[in-house]
C-alpha atoms as a PDB file:
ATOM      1  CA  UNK A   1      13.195 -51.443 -10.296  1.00  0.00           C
ATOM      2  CA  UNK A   2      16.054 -51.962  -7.562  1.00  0.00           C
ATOM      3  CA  UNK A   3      18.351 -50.891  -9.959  1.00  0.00           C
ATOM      4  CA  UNK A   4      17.109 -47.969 -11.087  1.00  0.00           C
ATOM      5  CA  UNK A   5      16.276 -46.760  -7.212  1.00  0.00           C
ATOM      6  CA  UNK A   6      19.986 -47.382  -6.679  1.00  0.00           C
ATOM      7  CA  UNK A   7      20.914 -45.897  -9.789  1.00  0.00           C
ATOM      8  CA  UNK A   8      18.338 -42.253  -8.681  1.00  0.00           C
ATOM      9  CA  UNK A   9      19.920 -42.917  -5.057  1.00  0.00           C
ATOM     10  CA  UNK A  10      23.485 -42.481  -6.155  1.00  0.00           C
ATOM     11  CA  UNK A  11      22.720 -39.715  -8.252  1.00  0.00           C
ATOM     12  CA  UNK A  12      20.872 -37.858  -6.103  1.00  0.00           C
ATOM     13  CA  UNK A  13      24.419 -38.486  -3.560  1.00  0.00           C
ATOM     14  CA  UNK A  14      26.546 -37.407  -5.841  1.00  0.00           C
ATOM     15  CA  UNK A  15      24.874 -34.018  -6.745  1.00  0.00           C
ATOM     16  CA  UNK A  16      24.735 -33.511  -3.178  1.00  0.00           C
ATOM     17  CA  UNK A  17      28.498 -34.334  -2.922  1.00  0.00           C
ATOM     18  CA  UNK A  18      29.587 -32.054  -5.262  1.00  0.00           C
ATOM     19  CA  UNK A  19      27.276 -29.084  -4.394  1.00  0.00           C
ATOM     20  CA  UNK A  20      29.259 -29.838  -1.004  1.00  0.00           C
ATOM     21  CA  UNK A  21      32.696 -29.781  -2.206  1.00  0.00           C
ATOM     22  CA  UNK A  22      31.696 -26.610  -4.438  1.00  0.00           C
ATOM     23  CA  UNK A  23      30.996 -24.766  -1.221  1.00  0.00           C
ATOM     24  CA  UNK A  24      33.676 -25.686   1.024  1.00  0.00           C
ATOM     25  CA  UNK A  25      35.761 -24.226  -1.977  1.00  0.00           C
ATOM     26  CA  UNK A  26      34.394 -21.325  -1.572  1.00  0.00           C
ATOM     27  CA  UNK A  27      37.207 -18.984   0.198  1.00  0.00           C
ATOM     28  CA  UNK A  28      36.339 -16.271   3.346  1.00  0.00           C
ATOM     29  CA  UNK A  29      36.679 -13.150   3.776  1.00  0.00           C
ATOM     30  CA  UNK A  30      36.194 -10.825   6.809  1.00  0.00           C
ATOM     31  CA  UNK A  31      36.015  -7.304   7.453  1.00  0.00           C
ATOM     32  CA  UNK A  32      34.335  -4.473   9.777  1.00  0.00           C
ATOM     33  CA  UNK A  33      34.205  -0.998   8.573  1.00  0.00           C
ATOM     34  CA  UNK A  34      32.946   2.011  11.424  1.00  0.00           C
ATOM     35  CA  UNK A  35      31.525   5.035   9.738  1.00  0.00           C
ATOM     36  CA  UNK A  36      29.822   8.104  11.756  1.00  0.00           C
ATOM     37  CA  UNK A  37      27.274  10.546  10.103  1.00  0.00           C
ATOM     38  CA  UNK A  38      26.769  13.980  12.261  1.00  0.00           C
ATOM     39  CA  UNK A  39      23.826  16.234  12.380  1.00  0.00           C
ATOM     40  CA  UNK A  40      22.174  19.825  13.961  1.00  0.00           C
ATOM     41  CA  UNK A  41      21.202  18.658  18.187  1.00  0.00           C
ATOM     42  CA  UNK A  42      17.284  19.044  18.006  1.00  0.00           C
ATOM     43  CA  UNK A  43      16.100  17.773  21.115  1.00  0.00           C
ATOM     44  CA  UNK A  44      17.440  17.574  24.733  1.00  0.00           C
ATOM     45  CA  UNK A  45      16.869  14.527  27.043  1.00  0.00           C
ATOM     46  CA  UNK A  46      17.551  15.627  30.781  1.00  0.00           C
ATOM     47  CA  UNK A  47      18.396  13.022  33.122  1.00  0.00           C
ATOM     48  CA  UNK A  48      17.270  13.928  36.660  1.00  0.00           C
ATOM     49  CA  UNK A  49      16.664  12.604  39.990  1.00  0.00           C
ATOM     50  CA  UNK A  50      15.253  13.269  43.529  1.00  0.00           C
ATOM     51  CA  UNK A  51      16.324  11.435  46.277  1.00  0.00           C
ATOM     52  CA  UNK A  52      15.046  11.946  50.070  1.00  0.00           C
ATOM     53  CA  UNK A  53      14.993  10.082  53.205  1.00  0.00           C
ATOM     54  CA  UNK A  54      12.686  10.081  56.670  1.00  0.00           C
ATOM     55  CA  UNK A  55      12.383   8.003  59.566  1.00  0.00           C
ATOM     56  CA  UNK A  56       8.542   7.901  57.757  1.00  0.00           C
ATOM     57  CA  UNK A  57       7.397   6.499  54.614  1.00  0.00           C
ATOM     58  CA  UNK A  58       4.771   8.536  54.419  1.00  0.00           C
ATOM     59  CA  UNK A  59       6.950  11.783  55.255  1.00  0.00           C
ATOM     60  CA  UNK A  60       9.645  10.642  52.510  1.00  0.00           C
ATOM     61  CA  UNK A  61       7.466  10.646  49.952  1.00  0.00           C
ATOM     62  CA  UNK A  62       5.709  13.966  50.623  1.00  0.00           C
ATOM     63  CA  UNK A  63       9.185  15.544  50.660  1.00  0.00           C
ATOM     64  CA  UNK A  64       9.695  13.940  47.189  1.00  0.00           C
ATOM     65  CA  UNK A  65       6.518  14.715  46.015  1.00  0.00           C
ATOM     66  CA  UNK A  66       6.979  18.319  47.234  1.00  0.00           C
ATOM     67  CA  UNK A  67       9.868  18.464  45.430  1.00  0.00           C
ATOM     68  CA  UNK A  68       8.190  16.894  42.307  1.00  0.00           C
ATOM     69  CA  UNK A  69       5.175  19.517  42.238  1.00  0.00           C
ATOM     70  CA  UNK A  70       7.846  22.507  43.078  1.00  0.00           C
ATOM     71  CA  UNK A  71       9.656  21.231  39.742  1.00  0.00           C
ATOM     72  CA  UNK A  72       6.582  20.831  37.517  1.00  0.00           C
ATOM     73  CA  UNK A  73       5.540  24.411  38.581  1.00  0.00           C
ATOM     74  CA  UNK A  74       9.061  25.804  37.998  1.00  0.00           C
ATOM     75  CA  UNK A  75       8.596  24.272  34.077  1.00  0.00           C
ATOM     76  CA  UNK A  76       5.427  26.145  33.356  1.00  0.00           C
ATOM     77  CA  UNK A  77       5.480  28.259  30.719  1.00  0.00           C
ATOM     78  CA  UNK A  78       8.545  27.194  28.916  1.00  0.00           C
ATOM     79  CA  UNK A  79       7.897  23.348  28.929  1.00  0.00           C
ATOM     80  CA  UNK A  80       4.945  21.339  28.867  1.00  0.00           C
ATOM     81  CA  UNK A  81       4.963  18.926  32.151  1.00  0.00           C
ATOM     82  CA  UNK A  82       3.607  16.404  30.099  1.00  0.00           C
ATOM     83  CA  UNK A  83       7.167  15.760  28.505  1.00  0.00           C
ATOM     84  CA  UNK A  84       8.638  15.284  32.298  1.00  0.00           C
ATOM     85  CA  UNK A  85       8.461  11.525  32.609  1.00  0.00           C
ATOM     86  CA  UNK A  86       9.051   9.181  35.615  1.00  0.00           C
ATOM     87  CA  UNK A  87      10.902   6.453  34.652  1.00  0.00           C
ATOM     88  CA  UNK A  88      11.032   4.633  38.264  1.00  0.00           C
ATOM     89  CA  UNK A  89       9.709   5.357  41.789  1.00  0.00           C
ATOM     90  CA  UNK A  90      11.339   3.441  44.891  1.00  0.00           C
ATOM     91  CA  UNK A  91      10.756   3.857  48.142  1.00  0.00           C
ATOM     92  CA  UNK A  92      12.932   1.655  50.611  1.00  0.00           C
ATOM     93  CA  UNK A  93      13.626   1.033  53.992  1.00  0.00           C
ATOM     94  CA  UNK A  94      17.338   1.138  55.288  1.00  0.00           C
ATOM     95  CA  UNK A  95      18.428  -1.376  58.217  1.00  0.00           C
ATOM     96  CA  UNK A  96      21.469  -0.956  59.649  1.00  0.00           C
ATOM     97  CA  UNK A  97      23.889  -4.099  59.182  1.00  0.00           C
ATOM     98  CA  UNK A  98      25.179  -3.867  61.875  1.00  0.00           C
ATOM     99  CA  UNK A  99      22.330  -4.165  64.141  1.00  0.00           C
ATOM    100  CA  UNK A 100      20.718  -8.054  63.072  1.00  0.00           C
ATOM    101  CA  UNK A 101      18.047  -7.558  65.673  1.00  0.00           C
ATOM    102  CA  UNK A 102      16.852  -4.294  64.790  1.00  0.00           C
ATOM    103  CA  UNK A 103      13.350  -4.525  63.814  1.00  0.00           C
ATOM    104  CA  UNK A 104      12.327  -1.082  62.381  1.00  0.00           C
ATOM    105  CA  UNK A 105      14.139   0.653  59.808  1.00  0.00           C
ATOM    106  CA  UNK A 106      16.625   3.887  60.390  1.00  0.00           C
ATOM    107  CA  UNK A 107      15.108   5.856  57.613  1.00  0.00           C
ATOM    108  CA  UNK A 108      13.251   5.275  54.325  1.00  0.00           C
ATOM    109  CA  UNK A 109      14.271   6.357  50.831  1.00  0.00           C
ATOM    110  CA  UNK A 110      12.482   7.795  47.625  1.00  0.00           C
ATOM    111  CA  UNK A 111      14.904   7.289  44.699  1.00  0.00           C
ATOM    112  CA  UNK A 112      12.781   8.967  41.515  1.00  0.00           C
ATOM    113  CA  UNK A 113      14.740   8.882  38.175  1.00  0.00           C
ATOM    114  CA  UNK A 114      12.855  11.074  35.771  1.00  0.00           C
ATOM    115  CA  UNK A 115      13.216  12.271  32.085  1.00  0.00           C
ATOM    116  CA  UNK A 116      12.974  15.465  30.608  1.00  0.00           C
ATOM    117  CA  UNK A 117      12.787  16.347  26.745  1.00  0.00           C
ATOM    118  CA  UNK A 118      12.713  20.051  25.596  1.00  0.00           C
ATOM    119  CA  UNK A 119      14.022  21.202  22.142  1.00  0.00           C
ATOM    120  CA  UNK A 120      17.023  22.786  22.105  1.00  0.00           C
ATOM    121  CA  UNK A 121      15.663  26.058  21.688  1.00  0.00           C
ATOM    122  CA  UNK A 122      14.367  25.913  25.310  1.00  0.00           C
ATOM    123  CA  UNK A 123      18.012  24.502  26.682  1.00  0.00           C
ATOM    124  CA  UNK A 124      18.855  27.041  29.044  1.00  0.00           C
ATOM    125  CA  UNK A 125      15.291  27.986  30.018  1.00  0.00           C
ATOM    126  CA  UNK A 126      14.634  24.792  31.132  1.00  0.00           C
ATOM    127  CA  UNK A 127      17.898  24.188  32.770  1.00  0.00           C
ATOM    128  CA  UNK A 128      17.575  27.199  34.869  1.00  0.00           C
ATOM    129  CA  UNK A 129      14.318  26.280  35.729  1.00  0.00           C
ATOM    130  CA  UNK A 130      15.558  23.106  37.097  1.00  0.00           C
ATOM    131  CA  UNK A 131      18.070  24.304  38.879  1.00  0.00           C
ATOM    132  CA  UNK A 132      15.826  26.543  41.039  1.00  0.00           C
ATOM    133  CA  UNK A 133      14.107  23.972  42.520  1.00  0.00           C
ATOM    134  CA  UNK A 134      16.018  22.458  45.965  1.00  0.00           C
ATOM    135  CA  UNK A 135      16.243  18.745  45.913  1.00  0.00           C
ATOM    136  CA  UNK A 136      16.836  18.429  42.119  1.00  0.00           C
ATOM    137  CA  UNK A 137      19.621  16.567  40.846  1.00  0.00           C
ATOM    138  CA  UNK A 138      20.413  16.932  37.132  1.00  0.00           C
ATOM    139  CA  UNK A 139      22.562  13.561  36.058  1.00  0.00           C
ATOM    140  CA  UNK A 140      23.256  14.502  32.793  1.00  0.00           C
ATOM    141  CA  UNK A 141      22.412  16.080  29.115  1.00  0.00           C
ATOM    142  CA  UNK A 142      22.352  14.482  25.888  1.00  0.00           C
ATOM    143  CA  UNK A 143      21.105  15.686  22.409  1.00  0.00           C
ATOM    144  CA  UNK A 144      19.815  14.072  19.740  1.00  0.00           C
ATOM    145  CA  UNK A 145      18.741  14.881  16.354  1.00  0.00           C
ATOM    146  CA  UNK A 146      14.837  15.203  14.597  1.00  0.00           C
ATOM    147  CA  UNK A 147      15.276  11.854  13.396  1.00  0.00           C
ATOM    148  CA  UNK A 148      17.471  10.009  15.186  1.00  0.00           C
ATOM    149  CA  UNK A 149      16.748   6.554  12.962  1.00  0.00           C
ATOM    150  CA  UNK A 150      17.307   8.018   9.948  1.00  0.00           C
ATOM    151  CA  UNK A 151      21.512   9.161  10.845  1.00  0.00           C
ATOM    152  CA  UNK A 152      21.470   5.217  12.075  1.00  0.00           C
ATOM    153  CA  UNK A 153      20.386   4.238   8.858  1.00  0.00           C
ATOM    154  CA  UNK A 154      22.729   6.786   7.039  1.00  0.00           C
ATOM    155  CA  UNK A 155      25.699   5.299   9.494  1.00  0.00           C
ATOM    156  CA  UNK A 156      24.813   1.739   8.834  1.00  0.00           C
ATOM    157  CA  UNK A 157      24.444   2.728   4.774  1.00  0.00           C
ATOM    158  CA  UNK A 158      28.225   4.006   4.980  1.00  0.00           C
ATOM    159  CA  UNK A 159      29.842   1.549   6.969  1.00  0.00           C
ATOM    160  CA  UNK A 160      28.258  -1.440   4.831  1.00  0.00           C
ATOM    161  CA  UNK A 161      29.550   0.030   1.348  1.00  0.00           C
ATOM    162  CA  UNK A 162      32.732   0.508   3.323  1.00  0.00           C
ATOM    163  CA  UNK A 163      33.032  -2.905   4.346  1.00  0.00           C
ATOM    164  CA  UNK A 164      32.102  -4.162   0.937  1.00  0.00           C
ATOM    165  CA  UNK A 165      34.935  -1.989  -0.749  1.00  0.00           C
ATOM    166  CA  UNK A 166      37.433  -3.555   1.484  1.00  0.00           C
ATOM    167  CA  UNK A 167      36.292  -6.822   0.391  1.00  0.00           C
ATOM    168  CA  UNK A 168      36.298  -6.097  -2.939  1.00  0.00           C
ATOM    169  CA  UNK A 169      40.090  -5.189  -2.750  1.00  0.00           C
ATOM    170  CA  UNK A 170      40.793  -8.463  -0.413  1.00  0.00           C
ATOM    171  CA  UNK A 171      38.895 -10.626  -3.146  1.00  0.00           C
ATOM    172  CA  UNK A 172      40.881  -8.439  -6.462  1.00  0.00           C
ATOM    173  CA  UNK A 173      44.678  -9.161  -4.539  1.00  0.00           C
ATOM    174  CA  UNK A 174      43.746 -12.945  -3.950  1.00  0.00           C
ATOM    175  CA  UNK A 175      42.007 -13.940  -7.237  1.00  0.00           C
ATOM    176  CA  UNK A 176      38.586 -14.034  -6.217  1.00  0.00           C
ATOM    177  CA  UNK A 177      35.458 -13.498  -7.487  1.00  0.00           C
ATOM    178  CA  UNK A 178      31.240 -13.699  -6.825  1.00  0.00           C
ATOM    179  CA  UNK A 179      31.528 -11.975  -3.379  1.00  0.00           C
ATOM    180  CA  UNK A 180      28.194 -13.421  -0.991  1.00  0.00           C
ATOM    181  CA  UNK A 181      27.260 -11.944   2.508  1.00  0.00           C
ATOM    182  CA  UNK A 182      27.876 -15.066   4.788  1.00  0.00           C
ATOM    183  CA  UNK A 183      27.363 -13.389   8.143  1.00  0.00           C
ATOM    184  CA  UNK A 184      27.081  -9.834   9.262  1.00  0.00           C
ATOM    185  CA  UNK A 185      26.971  -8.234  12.771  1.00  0.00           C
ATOM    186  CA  UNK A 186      26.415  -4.373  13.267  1.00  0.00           C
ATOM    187  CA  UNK A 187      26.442  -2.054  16.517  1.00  0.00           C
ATOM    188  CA  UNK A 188      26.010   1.158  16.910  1.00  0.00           C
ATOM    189  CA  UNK A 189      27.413   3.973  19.660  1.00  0.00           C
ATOM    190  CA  UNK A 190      26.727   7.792  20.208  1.00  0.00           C
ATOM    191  CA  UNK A 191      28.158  10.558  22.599  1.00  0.00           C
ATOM    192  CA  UNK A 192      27.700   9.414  26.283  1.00  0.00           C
ATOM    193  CA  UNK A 193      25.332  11.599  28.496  1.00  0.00           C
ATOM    194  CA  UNK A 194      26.440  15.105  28.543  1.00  0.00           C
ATOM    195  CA  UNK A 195      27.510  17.320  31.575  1.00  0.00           C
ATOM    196  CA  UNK A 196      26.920  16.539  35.190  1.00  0.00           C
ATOM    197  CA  UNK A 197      25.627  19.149  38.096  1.00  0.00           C
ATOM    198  CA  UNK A 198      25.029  18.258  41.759  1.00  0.00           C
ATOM    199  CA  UNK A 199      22.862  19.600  43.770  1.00  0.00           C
ATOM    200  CA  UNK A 200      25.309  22.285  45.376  1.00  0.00           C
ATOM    201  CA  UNK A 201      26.266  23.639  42.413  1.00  0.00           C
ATOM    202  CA  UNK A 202      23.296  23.988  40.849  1.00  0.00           C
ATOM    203  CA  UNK A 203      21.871  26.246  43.546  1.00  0.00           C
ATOM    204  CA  UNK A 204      24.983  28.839  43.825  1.00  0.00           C
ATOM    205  CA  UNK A 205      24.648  28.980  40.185  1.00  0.00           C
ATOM    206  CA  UNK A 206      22.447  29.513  37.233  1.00  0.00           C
ATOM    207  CA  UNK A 207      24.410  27.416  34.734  1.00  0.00           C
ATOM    208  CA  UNK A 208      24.174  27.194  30.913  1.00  0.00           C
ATOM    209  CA  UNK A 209      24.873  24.402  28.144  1.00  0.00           C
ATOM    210  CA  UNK A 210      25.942  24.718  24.521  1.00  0.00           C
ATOM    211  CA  UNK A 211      24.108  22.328  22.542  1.00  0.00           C
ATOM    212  CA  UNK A 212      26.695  19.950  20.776  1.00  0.00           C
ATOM    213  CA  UNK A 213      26.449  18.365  17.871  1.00  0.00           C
ATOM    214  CA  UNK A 214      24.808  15.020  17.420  1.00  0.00           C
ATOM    215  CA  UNK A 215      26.997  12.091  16.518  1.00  0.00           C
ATOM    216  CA  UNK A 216      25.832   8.287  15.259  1.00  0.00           C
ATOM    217  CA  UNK A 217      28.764   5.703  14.321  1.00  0.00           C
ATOM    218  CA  UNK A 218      27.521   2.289  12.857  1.00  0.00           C
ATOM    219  CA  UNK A 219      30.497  -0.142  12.827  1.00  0.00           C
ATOM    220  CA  UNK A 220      29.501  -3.492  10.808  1.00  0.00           C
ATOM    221  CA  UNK A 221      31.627  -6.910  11.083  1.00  0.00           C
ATOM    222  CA  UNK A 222      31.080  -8.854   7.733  1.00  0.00           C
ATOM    223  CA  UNK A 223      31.901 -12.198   6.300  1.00  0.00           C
ATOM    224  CA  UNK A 224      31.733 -12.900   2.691  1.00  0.00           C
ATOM    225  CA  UNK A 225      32.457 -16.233   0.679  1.00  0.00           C
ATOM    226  CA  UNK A 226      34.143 -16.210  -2.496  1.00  0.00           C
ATOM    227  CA  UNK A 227      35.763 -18.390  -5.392  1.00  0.00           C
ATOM    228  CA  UNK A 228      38.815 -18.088  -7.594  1.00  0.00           C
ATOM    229  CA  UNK A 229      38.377 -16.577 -10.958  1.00  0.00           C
END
């Protein structure tokens, strides 16, 4: 019975062995392929802000939420309010440095970053109504398509057949065969936020933006294994 335990335990280490060796035989290749699929802007996504400062809390936020209720006002009847979002609400007292004994604070601040999404239809409509309101500060523009997932997917569909064709011609100029997906990384990048107004200009001015065309690029870093023919 020893014998044949040895005999099933040296077996069992040589399969293992081999099936081992086989794969470190096995050659690699790498590659990264970017692709970019473009579509028809949709949607809008304002970036905006309100920042104000008084020797009172209390007083700094009534000037910002002054400001807020001018702005939602301003957007009635060509946006719903309910699509102006705030994304964070600060207030915060400032001490100066300089001045380690000083007890109460110079001024406070309300920092509000908000979010704004109109279709592009209503661009300029909205921007203008923005801009009429003092105390607004409009950080930047970017578009975006109906279904923003769906040019990822189309990006990430391209640069993967991309990849695999350079692999293909790696594997056909060294011999090799049986391509398999070792590893595989992806990322994926669009247009930074659009254009930037300050406060000044946007009340000497009532500006007006050209919706550009939505961009997605996928870029894809794969490994594949392979064997001689």
């Amino acid at each position: 019975m020893r014998r044949i335990a040895f005999f099933l335990v040296s077996l069992t280490f040589l399969a293992t062995s081999r099936a081992q060796t086989g794969e470190l035989q096995r050659s690699t290749i790498s590659v990264s392929a970017t692709a970019s699929v473009t579509a028809d802007p949709a949607i809008a996504d304002f970036r905006l802000s309100i920042i104000t400062r008084q020797q009172e809390a209390t007083a700094a936020f009534k000037t910002y939420l002054d400001t807020y209720n001018s702005l939602e006002n301003s957007l009635k009847g060509i946006v719903d309010s309910t699509r102006l979002m705030t994304d964070n609400l600060s207030v915060t007292p400032h001490f100066d440095y300089k001045k380690p004994e000083q007890v109460s604070p110079d001024y406070y601040q309300v920092t509000a970053s908000m979010s704004l999404s109109v279709p592009v239809s209503d661009l300029n409509k909205a921007l203008g109504s923005v801009t009429s309101v003092e105390g607004i500060t409009i950080n930047g523009i970017a578009f975006r398509a109906k279904d923003q997932e769906k040019l990822e997917i189309q990006a990430l569909d391209l640069a993967v057949r991309r990849a695999r064709e350079k692999a293909e011609s790696i594997a056909r100029l060294e011999g090799l065969s049986d391509l398999k997906v070792k590893s595989m990384s992806t990322s994926f990048s669009r247009p930074p936020i659009g254009p930037m107004y300050g406060m000044a200009e946007a009340s000497m001015v009532a500006p007006s933006v050209n919706a550009s065309s939505v961009s997605v690029s996928a870029t894809i870093e794969t490994t594949y294994t392979a064997i001689p023919k």
